[in-house]
C-alpha atoms as a PDB file:
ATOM      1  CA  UNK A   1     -17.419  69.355  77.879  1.00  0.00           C
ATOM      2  CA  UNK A   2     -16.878  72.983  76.855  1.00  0.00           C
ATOM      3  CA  UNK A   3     -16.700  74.391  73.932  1.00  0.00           C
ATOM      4  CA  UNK A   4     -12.767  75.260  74.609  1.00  0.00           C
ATOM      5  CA  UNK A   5     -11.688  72.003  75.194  1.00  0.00           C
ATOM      6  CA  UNK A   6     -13.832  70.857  72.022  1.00  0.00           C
ATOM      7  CA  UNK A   7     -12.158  73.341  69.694  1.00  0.00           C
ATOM      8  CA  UNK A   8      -8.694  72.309  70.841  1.00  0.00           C
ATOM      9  CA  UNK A   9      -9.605  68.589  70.082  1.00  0.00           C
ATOM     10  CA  UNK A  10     -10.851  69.225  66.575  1.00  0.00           C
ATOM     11  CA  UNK A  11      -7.779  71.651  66.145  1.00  0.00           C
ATOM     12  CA  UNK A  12      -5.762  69.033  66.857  1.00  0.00           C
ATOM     13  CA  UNK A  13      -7.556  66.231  64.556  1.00  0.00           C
ATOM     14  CA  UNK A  14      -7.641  68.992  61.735  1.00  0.00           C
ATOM     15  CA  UNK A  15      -3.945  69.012  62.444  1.00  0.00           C
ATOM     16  CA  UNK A  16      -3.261  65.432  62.465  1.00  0.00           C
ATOM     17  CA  UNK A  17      -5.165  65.006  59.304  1.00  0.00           C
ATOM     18  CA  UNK A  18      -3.069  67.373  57.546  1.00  0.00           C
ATOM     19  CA  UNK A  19       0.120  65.989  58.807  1.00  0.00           C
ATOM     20  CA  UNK A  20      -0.588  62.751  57.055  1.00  0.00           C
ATOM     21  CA  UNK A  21      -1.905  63.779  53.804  1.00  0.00           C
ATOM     22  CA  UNK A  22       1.154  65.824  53.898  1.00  0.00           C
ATOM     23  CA  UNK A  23       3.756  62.573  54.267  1.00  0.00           C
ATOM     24  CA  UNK A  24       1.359  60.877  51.749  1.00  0.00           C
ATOM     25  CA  UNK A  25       1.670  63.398  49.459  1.00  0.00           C
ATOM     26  CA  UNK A  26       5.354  62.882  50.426  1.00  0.00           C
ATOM     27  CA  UNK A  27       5.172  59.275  49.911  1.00  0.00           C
ATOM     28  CA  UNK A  28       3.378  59.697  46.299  1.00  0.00           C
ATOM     29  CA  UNK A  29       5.853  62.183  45.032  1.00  0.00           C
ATOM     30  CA  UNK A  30       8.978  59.857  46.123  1.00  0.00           C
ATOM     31  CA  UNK A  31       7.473  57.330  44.664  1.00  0.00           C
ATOM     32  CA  UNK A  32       6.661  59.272  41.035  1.00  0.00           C
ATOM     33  CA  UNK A  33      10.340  60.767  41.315  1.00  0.00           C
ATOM     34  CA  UNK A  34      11.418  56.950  41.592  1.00  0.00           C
ATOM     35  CA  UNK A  35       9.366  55.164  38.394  1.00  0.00           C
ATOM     36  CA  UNK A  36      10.945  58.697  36.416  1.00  0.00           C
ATOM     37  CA  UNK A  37      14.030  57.641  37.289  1.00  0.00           C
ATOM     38  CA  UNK A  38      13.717  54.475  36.296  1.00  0.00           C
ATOM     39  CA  UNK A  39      11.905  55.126  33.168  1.00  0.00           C
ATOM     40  CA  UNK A  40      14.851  57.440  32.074  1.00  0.00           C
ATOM     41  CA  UNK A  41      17.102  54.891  32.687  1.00  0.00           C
ATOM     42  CA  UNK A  42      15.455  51.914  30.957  1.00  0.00           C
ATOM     43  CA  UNK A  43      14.751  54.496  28.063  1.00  0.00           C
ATOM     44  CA  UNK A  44      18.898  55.016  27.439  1.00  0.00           C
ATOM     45  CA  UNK A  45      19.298  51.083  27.928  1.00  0.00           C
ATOM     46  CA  UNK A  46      17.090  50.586  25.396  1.00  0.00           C
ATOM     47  CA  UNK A  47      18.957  53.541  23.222  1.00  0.00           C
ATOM     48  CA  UNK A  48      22.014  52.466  23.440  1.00  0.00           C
ATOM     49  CA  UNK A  49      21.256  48.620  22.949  1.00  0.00           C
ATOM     50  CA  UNK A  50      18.817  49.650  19.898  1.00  0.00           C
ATOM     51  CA  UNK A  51      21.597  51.538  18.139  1.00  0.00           C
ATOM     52  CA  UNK A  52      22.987  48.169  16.727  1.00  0.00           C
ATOM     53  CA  UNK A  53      20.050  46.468  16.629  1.00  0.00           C
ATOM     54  CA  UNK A  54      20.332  43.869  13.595  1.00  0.00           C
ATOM     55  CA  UNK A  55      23.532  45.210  12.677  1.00  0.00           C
ATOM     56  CA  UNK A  56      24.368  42.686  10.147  1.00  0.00           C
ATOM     57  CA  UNK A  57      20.928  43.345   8.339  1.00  0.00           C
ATOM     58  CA  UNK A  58      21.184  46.417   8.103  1.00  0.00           C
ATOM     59  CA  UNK A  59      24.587  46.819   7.104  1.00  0.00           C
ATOM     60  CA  UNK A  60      23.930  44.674   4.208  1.00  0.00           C
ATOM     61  CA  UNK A  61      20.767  46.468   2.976  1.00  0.00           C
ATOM     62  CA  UNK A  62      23.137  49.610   3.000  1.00  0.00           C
ATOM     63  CA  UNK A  63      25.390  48.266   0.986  1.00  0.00           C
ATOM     64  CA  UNK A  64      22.889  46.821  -1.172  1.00  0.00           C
ATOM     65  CA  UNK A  65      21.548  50.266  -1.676  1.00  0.00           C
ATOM     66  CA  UNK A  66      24.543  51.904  -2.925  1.00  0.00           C
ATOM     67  CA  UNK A  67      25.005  48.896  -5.068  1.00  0.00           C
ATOM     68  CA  UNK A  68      21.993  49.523  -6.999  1.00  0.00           C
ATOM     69  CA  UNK A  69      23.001  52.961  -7.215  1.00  0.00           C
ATOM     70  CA  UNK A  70      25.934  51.919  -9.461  1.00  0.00           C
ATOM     71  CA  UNK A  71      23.305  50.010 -11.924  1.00  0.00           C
ATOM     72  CA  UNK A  72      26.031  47.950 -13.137  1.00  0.00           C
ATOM     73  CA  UNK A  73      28.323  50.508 -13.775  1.00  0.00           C
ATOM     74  CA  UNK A  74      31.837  49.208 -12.748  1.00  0.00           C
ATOM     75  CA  UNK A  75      35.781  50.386 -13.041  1.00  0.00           C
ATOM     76  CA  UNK A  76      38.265  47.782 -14.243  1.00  0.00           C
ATOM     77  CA  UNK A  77      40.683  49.998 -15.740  1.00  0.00           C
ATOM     78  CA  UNK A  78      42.576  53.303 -14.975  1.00  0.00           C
ATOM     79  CA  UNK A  79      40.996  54.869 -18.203  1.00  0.00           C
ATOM     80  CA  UNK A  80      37.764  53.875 -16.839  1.00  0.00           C
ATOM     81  CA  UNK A  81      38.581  55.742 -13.691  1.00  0.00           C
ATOM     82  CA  UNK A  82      39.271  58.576 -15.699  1.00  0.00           C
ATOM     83  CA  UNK A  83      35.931  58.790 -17.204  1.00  0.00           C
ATOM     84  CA  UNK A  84      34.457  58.493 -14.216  1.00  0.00           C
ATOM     85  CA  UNK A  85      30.931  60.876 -14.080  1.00  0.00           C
ATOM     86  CA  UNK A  86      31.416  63.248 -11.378  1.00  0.00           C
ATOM     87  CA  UNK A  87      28.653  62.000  -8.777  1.00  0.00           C
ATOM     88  CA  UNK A  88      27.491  58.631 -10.026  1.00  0.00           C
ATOM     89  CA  UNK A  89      28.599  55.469  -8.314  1.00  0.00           C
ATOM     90  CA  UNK A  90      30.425  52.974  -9.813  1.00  0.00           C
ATOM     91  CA  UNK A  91      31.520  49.190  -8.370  1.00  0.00           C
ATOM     92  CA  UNK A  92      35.024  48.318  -8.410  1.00  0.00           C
ATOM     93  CA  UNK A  93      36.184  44.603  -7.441  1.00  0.00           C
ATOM     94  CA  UNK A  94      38.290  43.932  -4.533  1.00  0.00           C
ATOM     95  CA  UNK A  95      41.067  41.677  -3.415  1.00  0.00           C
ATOM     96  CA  UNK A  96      38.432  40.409  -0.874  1.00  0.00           C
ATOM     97  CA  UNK A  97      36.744  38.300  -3.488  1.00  0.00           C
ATOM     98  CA  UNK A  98      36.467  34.744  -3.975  1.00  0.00           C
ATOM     99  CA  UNK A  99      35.727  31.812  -6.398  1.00  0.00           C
ATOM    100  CA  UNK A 100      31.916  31.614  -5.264  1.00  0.00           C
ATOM    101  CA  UNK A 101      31.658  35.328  -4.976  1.00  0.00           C
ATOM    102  CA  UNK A 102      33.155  38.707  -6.123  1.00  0.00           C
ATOM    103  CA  UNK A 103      33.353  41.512  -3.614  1.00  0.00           C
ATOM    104  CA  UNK A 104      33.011  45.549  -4.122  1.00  0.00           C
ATOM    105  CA  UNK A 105      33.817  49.045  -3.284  1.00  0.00           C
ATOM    106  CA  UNK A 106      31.595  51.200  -4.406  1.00  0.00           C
ATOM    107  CA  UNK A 107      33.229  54.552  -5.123  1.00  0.00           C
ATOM    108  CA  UNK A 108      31.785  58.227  -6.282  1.00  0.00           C
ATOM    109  CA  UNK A 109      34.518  60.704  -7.665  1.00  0.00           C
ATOM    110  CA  UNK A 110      33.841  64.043  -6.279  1.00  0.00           C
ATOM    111  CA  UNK A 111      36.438  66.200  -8.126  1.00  0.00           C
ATOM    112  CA  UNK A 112      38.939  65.146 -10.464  1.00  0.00           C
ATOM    113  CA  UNK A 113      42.090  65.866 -11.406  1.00  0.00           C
ATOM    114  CA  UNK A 114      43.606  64.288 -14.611  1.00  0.00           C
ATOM    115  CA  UNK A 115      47.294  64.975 -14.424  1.00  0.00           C
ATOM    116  CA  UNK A 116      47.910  63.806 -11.150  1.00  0.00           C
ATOM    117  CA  UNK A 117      49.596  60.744  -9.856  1.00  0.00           C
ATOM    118  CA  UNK A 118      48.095  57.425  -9.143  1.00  0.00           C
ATOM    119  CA  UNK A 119      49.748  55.590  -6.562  1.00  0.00           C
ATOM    120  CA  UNK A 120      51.289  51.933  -7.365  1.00  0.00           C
ATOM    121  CA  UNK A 121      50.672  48.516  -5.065  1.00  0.00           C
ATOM    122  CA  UNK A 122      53.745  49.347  -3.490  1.00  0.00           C
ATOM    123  CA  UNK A 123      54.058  53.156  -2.814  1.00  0.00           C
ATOM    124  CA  UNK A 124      52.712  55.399  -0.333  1.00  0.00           C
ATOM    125  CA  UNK A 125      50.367  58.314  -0.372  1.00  0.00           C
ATOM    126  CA  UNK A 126      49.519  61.177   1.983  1.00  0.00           C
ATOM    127  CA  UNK A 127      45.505  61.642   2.481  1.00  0.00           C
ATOM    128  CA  UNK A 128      42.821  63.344   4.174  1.00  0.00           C
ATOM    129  CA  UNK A 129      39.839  60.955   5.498  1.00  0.00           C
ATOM    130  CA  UNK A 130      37.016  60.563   7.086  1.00  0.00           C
ATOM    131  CA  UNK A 131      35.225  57.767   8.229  1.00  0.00           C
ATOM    132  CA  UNK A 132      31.818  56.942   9.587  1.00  0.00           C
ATOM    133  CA  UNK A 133      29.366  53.872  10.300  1.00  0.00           C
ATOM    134  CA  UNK A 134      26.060  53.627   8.448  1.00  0.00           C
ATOM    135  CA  UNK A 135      24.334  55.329  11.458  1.00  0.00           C
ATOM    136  CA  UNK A 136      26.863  58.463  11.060  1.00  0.00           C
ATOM    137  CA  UNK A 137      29.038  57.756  13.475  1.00  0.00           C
ATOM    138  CA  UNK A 138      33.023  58.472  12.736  1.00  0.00           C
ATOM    139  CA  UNK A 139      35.263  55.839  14.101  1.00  0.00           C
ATOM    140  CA  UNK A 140      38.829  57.510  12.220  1.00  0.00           C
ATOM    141  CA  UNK A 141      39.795  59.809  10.204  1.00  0.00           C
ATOM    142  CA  UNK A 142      41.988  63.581  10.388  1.00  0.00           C
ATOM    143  CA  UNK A 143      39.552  66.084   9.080  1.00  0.00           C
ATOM    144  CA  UNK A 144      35.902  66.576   9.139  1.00  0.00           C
ATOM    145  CA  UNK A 145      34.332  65.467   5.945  1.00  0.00           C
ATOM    146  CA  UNK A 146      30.879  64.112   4.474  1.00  0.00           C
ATOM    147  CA  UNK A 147      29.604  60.973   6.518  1.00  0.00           C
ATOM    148  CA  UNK A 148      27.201  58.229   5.447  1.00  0.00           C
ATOM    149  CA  UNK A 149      24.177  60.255   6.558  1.00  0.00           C
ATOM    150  CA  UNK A 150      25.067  62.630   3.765  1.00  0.00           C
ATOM    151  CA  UNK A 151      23.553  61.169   0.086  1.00  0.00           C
ATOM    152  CA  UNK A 152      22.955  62.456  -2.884  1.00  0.00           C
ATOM    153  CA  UNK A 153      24.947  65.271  -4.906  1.00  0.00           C
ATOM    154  CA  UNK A 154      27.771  66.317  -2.867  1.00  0.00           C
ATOM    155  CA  UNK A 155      29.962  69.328  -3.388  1.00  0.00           C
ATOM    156  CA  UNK A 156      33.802  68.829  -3.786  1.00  0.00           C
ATOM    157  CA  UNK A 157      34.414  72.428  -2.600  1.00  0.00           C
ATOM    158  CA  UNK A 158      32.509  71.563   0.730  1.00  0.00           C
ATOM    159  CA  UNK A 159      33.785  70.039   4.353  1.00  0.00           C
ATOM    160  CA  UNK A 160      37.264  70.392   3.525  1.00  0.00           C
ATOM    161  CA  UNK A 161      40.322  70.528   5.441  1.00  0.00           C
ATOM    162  CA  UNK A 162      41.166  73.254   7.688  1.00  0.00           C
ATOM    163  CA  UNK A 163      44.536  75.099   8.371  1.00  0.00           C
ATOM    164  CA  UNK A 164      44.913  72.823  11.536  1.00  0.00           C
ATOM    165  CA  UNK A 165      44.029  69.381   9.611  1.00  0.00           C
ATOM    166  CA  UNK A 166      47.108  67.280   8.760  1.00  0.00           C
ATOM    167  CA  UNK A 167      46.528  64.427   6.156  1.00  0.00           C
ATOM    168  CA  UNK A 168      48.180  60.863   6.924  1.00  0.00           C
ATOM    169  CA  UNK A 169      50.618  58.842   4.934  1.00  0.00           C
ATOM    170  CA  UNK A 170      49.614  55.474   4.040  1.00  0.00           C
ATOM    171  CA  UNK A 171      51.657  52.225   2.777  1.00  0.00           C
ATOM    172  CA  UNK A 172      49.021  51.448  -0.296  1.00  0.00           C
ATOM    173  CA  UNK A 173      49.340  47.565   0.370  1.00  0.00           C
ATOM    174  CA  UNK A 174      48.608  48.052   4.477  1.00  0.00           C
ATOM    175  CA  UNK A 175      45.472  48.905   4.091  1.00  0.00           C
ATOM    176  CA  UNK A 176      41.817  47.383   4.233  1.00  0.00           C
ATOM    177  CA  UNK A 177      41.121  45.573   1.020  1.00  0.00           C
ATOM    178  CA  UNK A 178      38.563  48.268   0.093  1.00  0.00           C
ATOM    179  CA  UNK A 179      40.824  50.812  -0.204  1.00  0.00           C
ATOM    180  CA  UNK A 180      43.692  48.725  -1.746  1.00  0.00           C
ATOM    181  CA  UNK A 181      42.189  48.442  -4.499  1.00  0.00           C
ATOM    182  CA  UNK A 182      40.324  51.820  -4.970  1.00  0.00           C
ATOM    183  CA  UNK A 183      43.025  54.194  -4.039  1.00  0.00           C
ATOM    184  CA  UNK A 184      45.036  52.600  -7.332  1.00  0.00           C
ATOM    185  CA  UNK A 185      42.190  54.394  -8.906  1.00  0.00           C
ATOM    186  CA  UNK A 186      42.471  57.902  -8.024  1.00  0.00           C
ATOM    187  CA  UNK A 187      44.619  60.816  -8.440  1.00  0.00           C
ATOM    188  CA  UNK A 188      46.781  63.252  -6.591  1.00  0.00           C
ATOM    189  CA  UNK A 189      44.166  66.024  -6.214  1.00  0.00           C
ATOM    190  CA  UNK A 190      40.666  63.779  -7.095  1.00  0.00           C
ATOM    191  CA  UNK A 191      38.076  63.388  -3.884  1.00  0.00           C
ATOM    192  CA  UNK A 192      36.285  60.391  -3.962  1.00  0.00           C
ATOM    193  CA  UNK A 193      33.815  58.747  -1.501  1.00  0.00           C
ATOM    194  CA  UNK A 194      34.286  55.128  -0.830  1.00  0.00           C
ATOM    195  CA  UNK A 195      31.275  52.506   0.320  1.00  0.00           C
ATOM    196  CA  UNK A 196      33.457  49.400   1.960  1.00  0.00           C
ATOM    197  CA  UNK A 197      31.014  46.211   2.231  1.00  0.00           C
ATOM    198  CA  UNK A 198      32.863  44.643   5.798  1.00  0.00           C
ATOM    199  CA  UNK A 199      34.032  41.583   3.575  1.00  0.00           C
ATOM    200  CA  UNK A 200      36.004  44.019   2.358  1.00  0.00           C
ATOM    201  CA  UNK A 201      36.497  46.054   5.484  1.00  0.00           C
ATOM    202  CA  UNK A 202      37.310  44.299   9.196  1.00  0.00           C
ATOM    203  CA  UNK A 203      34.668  41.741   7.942  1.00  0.00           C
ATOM    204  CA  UNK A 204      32.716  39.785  10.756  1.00  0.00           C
ATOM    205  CA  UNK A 205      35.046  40.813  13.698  1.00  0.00           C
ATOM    206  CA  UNK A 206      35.251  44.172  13.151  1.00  0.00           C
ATOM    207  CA  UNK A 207      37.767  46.324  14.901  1.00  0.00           C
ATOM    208  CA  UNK A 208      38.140  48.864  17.733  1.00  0.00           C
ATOM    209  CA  UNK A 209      35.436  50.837  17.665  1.00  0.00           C
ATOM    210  CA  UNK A 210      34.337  49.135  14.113  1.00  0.00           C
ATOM    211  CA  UNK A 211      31.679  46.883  15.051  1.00  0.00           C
ATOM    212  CA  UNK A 212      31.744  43.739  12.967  1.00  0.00           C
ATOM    213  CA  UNK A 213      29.473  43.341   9.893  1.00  0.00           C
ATOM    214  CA  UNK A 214      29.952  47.088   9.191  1.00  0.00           C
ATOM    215  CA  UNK A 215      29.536  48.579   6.030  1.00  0.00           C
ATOM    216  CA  UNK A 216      32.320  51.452   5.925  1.00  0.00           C
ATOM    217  CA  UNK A 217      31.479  54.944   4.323  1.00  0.00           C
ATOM    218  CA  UNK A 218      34.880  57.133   3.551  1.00  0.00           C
ATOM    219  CA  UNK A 219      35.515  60.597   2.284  1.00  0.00           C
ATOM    220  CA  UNK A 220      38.543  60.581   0.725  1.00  0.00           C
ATOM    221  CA  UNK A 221      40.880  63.409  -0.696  1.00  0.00           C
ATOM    222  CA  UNK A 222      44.730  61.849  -2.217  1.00  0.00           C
ATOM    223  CA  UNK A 223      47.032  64.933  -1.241  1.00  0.00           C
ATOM    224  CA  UNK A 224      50.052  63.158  -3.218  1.00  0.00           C
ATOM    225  CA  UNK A 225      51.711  59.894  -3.959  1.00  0.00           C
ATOM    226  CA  UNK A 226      54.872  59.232  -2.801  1.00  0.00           C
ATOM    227  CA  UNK A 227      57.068  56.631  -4.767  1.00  0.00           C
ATOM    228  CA  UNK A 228      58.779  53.869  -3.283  1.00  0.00           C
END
């Protein structure tokens, strides 16, 4: 054989060989672009179905937090709510509770105002909210405000309204039992953060995009009152 013809066959093997590591390689890298793909995928799954992972649990243990936060401290009276400390939280009892057990808001008065109105069982009142799950998330409200991420000493002057924020008006006794009861409490003027156990919110149901078992955090500012 000559050498020609043996330098065209090893050309070609050299070829050959190169042609399939090249639709390995191919193979290899499909493959690696598939588990990637799949990987990203199951991680969001898992994301999304972890975000409300023990809900329940850990909705109580919130609530249980802020409870200890009032140390016993609760408002029975509108004098009471008047001398309110400006950043502590204090437990006020809600229509929500029963014979075996009472039930609780748990408010924290951000500014105050003592000559303005407090609305009545049966009026209405105009108000800016905000309202957000345990994890953050806002499910309502008309104006961008503190969430329950945000703890500790809070400034009234802070996340307020803007020109292009309208506040909404509220029958009093339409409401969640949570803020039946607490609204009596405040003022025209006053900003107050609310903690809504669900008993006292949309309970074990929930509602729209409330899942239920949630505790409810609200920042609340009472524009006015308006009598009935």
């Amino acid at each position: 054989m000559s050498y020609r013809r043996i330098a065209n066959k090893l050309s070609l093997l050299v070829r050959g060989g190169a042609s399939k590591r090249r639709e390995r390689m191919s193979t290899v890298n499909l493959l690696l672009a598939l588990l990637l793909c799949l990987g990203w995928v199951s991680c969001s799954e898992v994301k999304e179905v972890g975000e409300y992972d023990n809900w329940k649990e850990r909705n109580l243990a919130f609530a249980d937090s802020i409870s200890d936060l009032t140390a016993g401290n609760k408002v029975t009276s509108a004098s009471q709510a008047d001398a309110m400390q400006i950043g502590k939280y204090y437990a006020i009892e809600t229509a929500a509770s029963t014979n075996k057990l009472n039930q609780y808001v748990y408010v924290k008065k951000l500014s105050a105002n003592t000559d303005g109105l407090r609305p009545y069982y049966t009026d209405h009142a105009k108000m800016f909210y905000y309202g957000t799950l345990i994890n953050g998330e806002k499910f309502d409200g008309n104006f961008k405000g503190y969430s329950a991420l945000n703890r500790g000493t809070l400034d009234a002057n802070t996340n307020l309204p803007t020109e292009f924020d309208s506040p909404n008006e509220f029958a009093i006794s339409s409401v969640i039992a949570g803020w039946v009861t607490a609204t009596q409490y405040m003022r025209e003027g006053e900003r107050w953060i609310f903690i809504v156990p669900y008993q006292s919110a949309y309970g074990t149901s929930g509602n729209s995009d409330v899942p239920g078992y949630s505790t409810l955090c609200f920042d609340i500012i009472m524009e006015n009152v308006i009598r009935q």
